[in-house]
Protein backbone atom coordinates (compact mmCIF):
# COMPACT_ATOMS: atom_id res chain seq x y z
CA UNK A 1 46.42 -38.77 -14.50
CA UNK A 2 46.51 -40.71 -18.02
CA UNK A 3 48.43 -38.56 -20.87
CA UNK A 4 44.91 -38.42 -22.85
CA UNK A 5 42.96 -37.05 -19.82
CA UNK A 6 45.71 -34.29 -18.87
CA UNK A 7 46.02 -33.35 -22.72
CA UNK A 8 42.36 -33.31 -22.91
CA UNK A 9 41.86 -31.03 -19.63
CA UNK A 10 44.57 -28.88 -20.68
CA UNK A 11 42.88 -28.22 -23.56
CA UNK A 12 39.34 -28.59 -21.99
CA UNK A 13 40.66 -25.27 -19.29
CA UNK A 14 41.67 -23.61 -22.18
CA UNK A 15 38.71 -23.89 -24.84
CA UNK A 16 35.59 -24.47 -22.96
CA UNK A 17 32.20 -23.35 -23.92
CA UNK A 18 30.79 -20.99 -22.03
CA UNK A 19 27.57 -22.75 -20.70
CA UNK A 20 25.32 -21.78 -18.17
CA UNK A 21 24.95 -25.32 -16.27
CA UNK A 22 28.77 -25.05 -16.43
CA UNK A 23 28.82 -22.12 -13.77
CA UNK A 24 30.69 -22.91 -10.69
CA UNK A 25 27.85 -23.76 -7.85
CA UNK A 26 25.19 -23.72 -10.11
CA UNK A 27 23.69 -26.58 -8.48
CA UNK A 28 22.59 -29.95 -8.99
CA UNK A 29 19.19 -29.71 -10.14
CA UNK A 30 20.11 -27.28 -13.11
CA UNK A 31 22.42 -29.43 -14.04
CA UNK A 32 20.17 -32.30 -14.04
CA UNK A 33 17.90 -29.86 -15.87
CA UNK A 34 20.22 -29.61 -18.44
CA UNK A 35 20.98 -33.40 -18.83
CA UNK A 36 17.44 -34.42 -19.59
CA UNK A 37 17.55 -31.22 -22.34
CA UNK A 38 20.67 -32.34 -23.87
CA UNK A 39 19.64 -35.38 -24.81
CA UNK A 40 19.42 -36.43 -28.33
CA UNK A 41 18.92 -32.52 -28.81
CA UNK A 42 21.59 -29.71 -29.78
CA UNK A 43 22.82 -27.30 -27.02
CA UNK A 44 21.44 -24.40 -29.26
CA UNK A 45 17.80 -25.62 -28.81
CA UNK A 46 18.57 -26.45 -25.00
CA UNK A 47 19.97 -22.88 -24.04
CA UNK A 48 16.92 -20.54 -24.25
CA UNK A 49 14.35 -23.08 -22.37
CA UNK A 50 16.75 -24.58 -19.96
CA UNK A 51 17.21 -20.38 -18.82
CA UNK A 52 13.53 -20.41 -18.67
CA UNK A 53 12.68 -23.54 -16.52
CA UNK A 54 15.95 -22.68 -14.04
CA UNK A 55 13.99 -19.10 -13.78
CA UNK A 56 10.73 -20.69 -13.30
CA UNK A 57 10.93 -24.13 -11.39
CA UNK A 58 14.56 -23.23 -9.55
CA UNK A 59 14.37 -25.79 -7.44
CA UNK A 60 12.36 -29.66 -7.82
CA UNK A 61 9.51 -28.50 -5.70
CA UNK A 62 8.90 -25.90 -7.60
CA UNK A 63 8.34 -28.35 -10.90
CA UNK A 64 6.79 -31.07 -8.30
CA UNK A 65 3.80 -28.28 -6.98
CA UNK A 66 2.70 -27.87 -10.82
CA UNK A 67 1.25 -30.22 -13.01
CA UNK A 68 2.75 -32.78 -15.31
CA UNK A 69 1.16 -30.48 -18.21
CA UNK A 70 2.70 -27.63 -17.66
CA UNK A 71 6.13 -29.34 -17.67
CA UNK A 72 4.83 -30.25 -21.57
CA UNK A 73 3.79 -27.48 -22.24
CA UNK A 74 6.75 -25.55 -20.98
CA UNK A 75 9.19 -28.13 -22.88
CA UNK A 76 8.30 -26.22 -26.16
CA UNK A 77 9.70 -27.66 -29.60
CA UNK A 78 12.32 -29.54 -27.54
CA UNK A 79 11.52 -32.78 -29.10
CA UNK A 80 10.75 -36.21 -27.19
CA UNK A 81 8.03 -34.41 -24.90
CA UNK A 82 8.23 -37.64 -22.67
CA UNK A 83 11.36 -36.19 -21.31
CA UNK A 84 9.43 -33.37 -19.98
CA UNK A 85 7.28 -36.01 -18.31
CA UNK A 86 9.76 -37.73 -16.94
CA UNK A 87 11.92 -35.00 -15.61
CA UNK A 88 8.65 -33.82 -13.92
CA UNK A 89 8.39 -37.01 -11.71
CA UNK A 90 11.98 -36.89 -11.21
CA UNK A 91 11.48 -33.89 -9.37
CA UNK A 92 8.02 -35.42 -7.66
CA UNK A 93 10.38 -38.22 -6.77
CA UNK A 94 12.69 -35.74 -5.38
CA UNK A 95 10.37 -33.98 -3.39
CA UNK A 96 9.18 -37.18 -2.00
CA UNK A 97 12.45 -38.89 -1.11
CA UNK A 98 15.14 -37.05 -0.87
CA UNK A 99 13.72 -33.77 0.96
CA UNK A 100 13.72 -31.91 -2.66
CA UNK A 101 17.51 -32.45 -3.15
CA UNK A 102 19.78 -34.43 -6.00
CA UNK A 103 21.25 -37.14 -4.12
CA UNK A 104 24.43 -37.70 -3.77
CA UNK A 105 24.77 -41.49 -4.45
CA UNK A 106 24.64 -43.41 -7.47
CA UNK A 107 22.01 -46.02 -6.36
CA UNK A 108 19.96 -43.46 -5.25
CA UNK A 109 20.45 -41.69 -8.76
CA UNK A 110 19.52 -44.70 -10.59
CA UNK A 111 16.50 -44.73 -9.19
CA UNK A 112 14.73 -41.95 -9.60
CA UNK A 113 12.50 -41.67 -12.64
CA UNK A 114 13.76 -40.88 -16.06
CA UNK A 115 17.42 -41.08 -14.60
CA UNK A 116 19.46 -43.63 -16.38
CA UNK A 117 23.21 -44.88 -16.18
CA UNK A 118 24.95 -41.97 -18.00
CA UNK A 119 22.37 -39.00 -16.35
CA UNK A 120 23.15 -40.57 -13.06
CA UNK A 121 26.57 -40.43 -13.50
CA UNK A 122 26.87 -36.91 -15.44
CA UNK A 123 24.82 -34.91 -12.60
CA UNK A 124 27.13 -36.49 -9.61
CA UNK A 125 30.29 -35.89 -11.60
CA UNK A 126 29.34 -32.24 -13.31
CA UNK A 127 27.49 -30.90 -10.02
CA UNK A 128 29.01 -32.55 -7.59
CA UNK A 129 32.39 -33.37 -8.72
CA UNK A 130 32.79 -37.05 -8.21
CA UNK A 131 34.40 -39.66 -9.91
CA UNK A 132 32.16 -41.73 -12.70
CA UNK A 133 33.17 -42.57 -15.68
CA UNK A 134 30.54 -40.33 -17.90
CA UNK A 135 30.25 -42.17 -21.20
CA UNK A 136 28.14 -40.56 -24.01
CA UNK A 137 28.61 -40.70 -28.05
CA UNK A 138 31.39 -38.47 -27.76
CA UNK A 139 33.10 -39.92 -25.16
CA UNK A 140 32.36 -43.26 -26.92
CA UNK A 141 34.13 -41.95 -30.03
CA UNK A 142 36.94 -39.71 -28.35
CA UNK A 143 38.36 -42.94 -26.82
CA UNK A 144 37.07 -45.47 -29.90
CA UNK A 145 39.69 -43.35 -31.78
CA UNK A 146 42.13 -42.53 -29.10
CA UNK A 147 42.96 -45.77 -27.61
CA UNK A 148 41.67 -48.33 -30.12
CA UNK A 149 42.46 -46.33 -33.57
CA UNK A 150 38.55 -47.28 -34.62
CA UNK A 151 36.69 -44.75 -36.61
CA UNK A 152 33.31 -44.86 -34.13
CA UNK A 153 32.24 -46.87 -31.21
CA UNK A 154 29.55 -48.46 -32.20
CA UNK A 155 25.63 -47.98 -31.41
CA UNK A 156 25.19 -48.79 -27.52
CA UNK A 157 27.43 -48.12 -24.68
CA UNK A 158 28.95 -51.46 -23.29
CA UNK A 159 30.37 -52.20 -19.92
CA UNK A 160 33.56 -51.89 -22.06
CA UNK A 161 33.13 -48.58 -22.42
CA UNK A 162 32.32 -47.86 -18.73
CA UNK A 163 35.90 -49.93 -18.24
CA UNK A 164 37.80 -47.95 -20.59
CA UNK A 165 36.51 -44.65 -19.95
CA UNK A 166 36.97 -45.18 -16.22
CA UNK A 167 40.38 -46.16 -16.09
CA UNK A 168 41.33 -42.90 -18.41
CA UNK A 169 40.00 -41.09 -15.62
CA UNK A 170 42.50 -39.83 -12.79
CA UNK A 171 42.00 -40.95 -9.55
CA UNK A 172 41.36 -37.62 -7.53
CA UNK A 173 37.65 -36.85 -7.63
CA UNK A 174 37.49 -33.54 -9.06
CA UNK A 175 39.79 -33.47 -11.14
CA UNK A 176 38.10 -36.84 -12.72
CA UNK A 177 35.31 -34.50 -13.38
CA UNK A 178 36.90 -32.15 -15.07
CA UNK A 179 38.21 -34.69 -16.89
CA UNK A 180 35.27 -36.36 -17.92
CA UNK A 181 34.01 -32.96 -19.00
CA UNK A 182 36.88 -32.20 -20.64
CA UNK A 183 36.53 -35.40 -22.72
CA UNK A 184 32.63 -34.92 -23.76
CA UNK A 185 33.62 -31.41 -25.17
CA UNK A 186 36.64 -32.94 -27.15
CA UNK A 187 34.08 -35.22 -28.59
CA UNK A 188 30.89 -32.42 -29.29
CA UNK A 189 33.25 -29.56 -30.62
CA UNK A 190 36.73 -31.16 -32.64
CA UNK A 191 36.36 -35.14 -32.48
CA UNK A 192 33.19 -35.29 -34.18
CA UNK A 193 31.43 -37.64 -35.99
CA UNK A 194 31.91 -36.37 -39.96
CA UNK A 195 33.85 -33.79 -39.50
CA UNK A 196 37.13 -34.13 -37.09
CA UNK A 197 39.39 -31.34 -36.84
CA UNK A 198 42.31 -33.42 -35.99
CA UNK A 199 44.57 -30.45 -36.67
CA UNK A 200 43.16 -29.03 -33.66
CA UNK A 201 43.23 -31.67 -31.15
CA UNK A 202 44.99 -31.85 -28.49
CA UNK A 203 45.53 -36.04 -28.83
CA UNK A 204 46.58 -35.30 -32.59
CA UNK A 205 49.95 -36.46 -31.67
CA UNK A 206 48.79 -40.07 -29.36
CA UNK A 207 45.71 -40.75 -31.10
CA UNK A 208 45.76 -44.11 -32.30
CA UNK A 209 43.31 -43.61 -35.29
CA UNK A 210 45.09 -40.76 -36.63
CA UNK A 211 48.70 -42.52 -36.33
CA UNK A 212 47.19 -45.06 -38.43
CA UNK A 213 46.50 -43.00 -41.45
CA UNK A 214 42.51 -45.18 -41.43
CA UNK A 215 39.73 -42.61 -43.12
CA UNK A 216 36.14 -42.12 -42.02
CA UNK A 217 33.87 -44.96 -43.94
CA UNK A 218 31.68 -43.56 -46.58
CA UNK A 219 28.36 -42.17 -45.30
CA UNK A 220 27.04 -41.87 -41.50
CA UNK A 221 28.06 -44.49 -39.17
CA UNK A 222 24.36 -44.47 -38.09
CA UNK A 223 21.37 -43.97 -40.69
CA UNK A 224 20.03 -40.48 -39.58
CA UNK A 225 16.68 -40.26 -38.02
CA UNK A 226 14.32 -39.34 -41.08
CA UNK A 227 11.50 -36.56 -39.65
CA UNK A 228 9.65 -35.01 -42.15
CA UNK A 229 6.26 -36.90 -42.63
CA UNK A 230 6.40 -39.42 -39.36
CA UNK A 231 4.65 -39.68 -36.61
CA UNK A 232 7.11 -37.64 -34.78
CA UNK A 233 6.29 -34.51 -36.61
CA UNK A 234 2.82 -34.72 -36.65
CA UNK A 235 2.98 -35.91 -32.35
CA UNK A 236 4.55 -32.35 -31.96
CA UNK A 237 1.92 -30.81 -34.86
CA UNK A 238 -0.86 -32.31 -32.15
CA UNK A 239 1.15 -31.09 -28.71
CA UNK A 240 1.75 -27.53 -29.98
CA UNK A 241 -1.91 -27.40 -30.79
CA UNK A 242 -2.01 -28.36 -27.29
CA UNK A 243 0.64 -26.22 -25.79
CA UNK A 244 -0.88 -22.71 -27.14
CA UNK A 245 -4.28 -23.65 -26.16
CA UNK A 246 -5.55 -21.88 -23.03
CA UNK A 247 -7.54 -25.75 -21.96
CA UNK A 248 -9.10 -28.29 -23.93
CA UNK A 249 -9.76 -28.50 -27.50
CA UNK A 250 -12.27 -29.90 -29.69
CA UNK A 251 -10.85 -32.48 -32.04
CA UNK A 252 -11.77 -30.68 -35.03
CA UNK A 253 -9.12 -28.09 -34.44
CA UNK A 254 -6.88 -30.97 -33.86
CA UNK A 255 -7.73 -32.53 -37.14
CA UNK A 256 -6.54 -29.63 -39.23
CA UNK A 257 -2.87 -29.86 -38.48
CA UNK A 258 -1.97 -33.30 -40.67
CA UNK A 259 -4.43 -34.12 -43.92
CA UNK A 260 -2.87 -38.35 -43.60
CA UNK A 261 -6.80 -39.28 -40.84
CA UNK A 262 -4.90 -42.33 -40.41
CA UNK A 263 -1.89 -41.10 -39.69
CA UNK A 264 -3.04 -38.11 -37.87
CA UNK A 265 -5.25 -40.55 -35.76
CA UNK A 266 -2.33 -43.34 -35.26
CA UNK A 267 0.10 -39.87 -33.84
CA UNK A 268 -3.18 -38.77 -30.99
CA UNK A 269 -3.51 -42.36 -30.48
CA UNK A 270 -0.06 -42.77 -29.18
CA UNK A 271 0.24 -39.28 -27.52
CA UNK A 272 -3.04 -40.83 -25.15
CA UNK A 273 -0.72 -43.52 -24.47
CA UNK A 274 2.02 -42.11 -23.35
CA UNK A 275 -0.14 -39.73 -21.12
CA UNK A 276 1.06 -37.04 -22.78
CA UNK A 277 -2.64 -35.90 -24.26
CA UNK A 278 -6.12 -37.01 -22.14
CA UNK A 279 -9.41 -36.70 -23.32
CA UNK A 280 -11.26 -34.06 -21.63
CA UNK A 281 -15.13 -35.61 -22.49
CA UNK A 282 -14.85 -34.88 -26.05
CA UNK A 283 -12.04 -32.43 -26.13
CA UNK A 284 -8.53 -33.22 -25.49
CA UNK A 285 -5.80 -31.40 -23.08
CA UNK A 286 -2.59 -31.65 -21.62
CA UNK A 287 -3.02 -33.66 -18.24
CA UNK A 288 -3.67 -32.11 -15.19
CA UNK A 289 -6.13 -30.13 -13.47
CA UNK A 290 -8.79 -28.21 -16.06
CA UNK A 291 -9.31 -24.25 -15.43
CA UNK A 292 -12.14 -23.73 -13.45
CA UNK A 293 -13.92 -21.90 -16.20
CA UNK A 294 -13.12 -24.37 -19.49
């Protein structure tokens, strides 16, 4: 094992959050559960409505047997509702070819729907222990400032980073994956992006950034995502309309929620598109099947 991934464990055994997708034998399909969530949203948010679809849909089939709506409407204030379509035909795709288990393989993985290179590699590493190098924005920056003394890693992950992170990792399977979790908390709770608590790290004495005295640049590395006033706000205005609604609703109760027609019109527009709305004559609903008496 590399000095940075036993530090990192050793610290990782030590210091852990205590998560619920975290739990020894939880299972795969919470923890894929949990990887859709996480992304792009805090674990805060994730923790209450990844307890509630785990309760409700505990296994694929159980998501696969209900409509794509309810998977929307169950994602709540999440954010990014096409996850919650997504992670619905993952489980459909599931269901349908893999008897209603996670594989086990990568190339299987990779192609189910919604599953990309780092979910594929997080669920067969966190649930089942095996060795991928499981490269996120933390990881990214953990080793950005561990091995090459830079401040960030840049925007995208690169085959570099696959390469770097991989050969960090050591070569027994689970303890790679401990590793590799070990790493993504280092990033998420004391390598962070502003805010480092170097004092507290366990690399504080190997890290290559800190050894070189460098300071964070001025301001974000990445312009932050504005949200007040775009179409993202007033897309979840229009869902949650949606969401609480018992079926379909007339588009005058839709109108209310954003005074900007043209914007308002641009957001429904683009929810139709993504097949997260359908017109129901001239009402709109979440898709799937109507209630018998709407």
């Amino acid at each position: 094992m590399s000095e940075l991934a036993s530090l990192t464990t050793a610290w990782y055994d030590a210091n852990a959050r205590d998560l619920p997708w975290r739990e020894p034998d939880i299972g795969a399909w919470p923890v894929l559960i949990s990887e859709f969530m996480l992304q792009q949203t805090p674990v805060v948010r994730v923790l209450p409505v990844w307890r509630e679809w785990v309760a409700r849909w505990p296994a694929p089939a159980d998501l696969a047997a209900e409509d794509s709506g309810e998977a929307i409407r169950a994602w709540g204030r999440l954010g990014y509702p096409r996850r919650a379509m997504r992670l619905h035909a993952c489980a459909t795709a599931l269901v349908e070819r893999h008897g209603g288990q996670v594989p086990r393989r990568l190339d299987q993985m990779l192609s189910l729907p919604g599953v990309g290179d780092y979910t594929a590699r997080a669920v067969l590493a966190f649930a089942y222990g095996q060795r991928h190098p499981v490269v996120d924005t933390n990881v990214r920056r953990v080793a950005a400032r561990a091995v090459h003394g830079l401040p960030d890693a840049g925007a995208a992950t690169t085959p570099a980073d696959l390469t770097l992170v991989e050969s960090l990792l050591p070569q027994a399977e689970p303890a790679a994956a401990r590793a590799s979790a070990a790493l993504m908390e280092l990033g998420a709770v004391l390598c962070t992006a502003r805010t480092p608590r170097c004092e507290a790290c366990p690399l504080r004495e190997r890290c290559a950034w800190r050894r070189s005295g460098a300071t964070l640049p001025a301001g974000p590395s990445r312009k932050p995502q504005r949200y007040a006033g775009t179409d993202r706000q007033v897309r979840g205005l229009l869902l949650a309309v949606l969401r609480h609604a018992p079926g379909p609703v007339a588009k005058p109760a839709l109108d209310v929620v954003w005074p900007d027609a043209v914007q308002r019109e641009r957001a429904l527009d683009s929810l139709l598109a993504d097949g997260l709305v359908v017109p129901r004559g001239q009402r709109f609903g979440l898709p799937g099947r109507v209630p018998a008496d709407i």
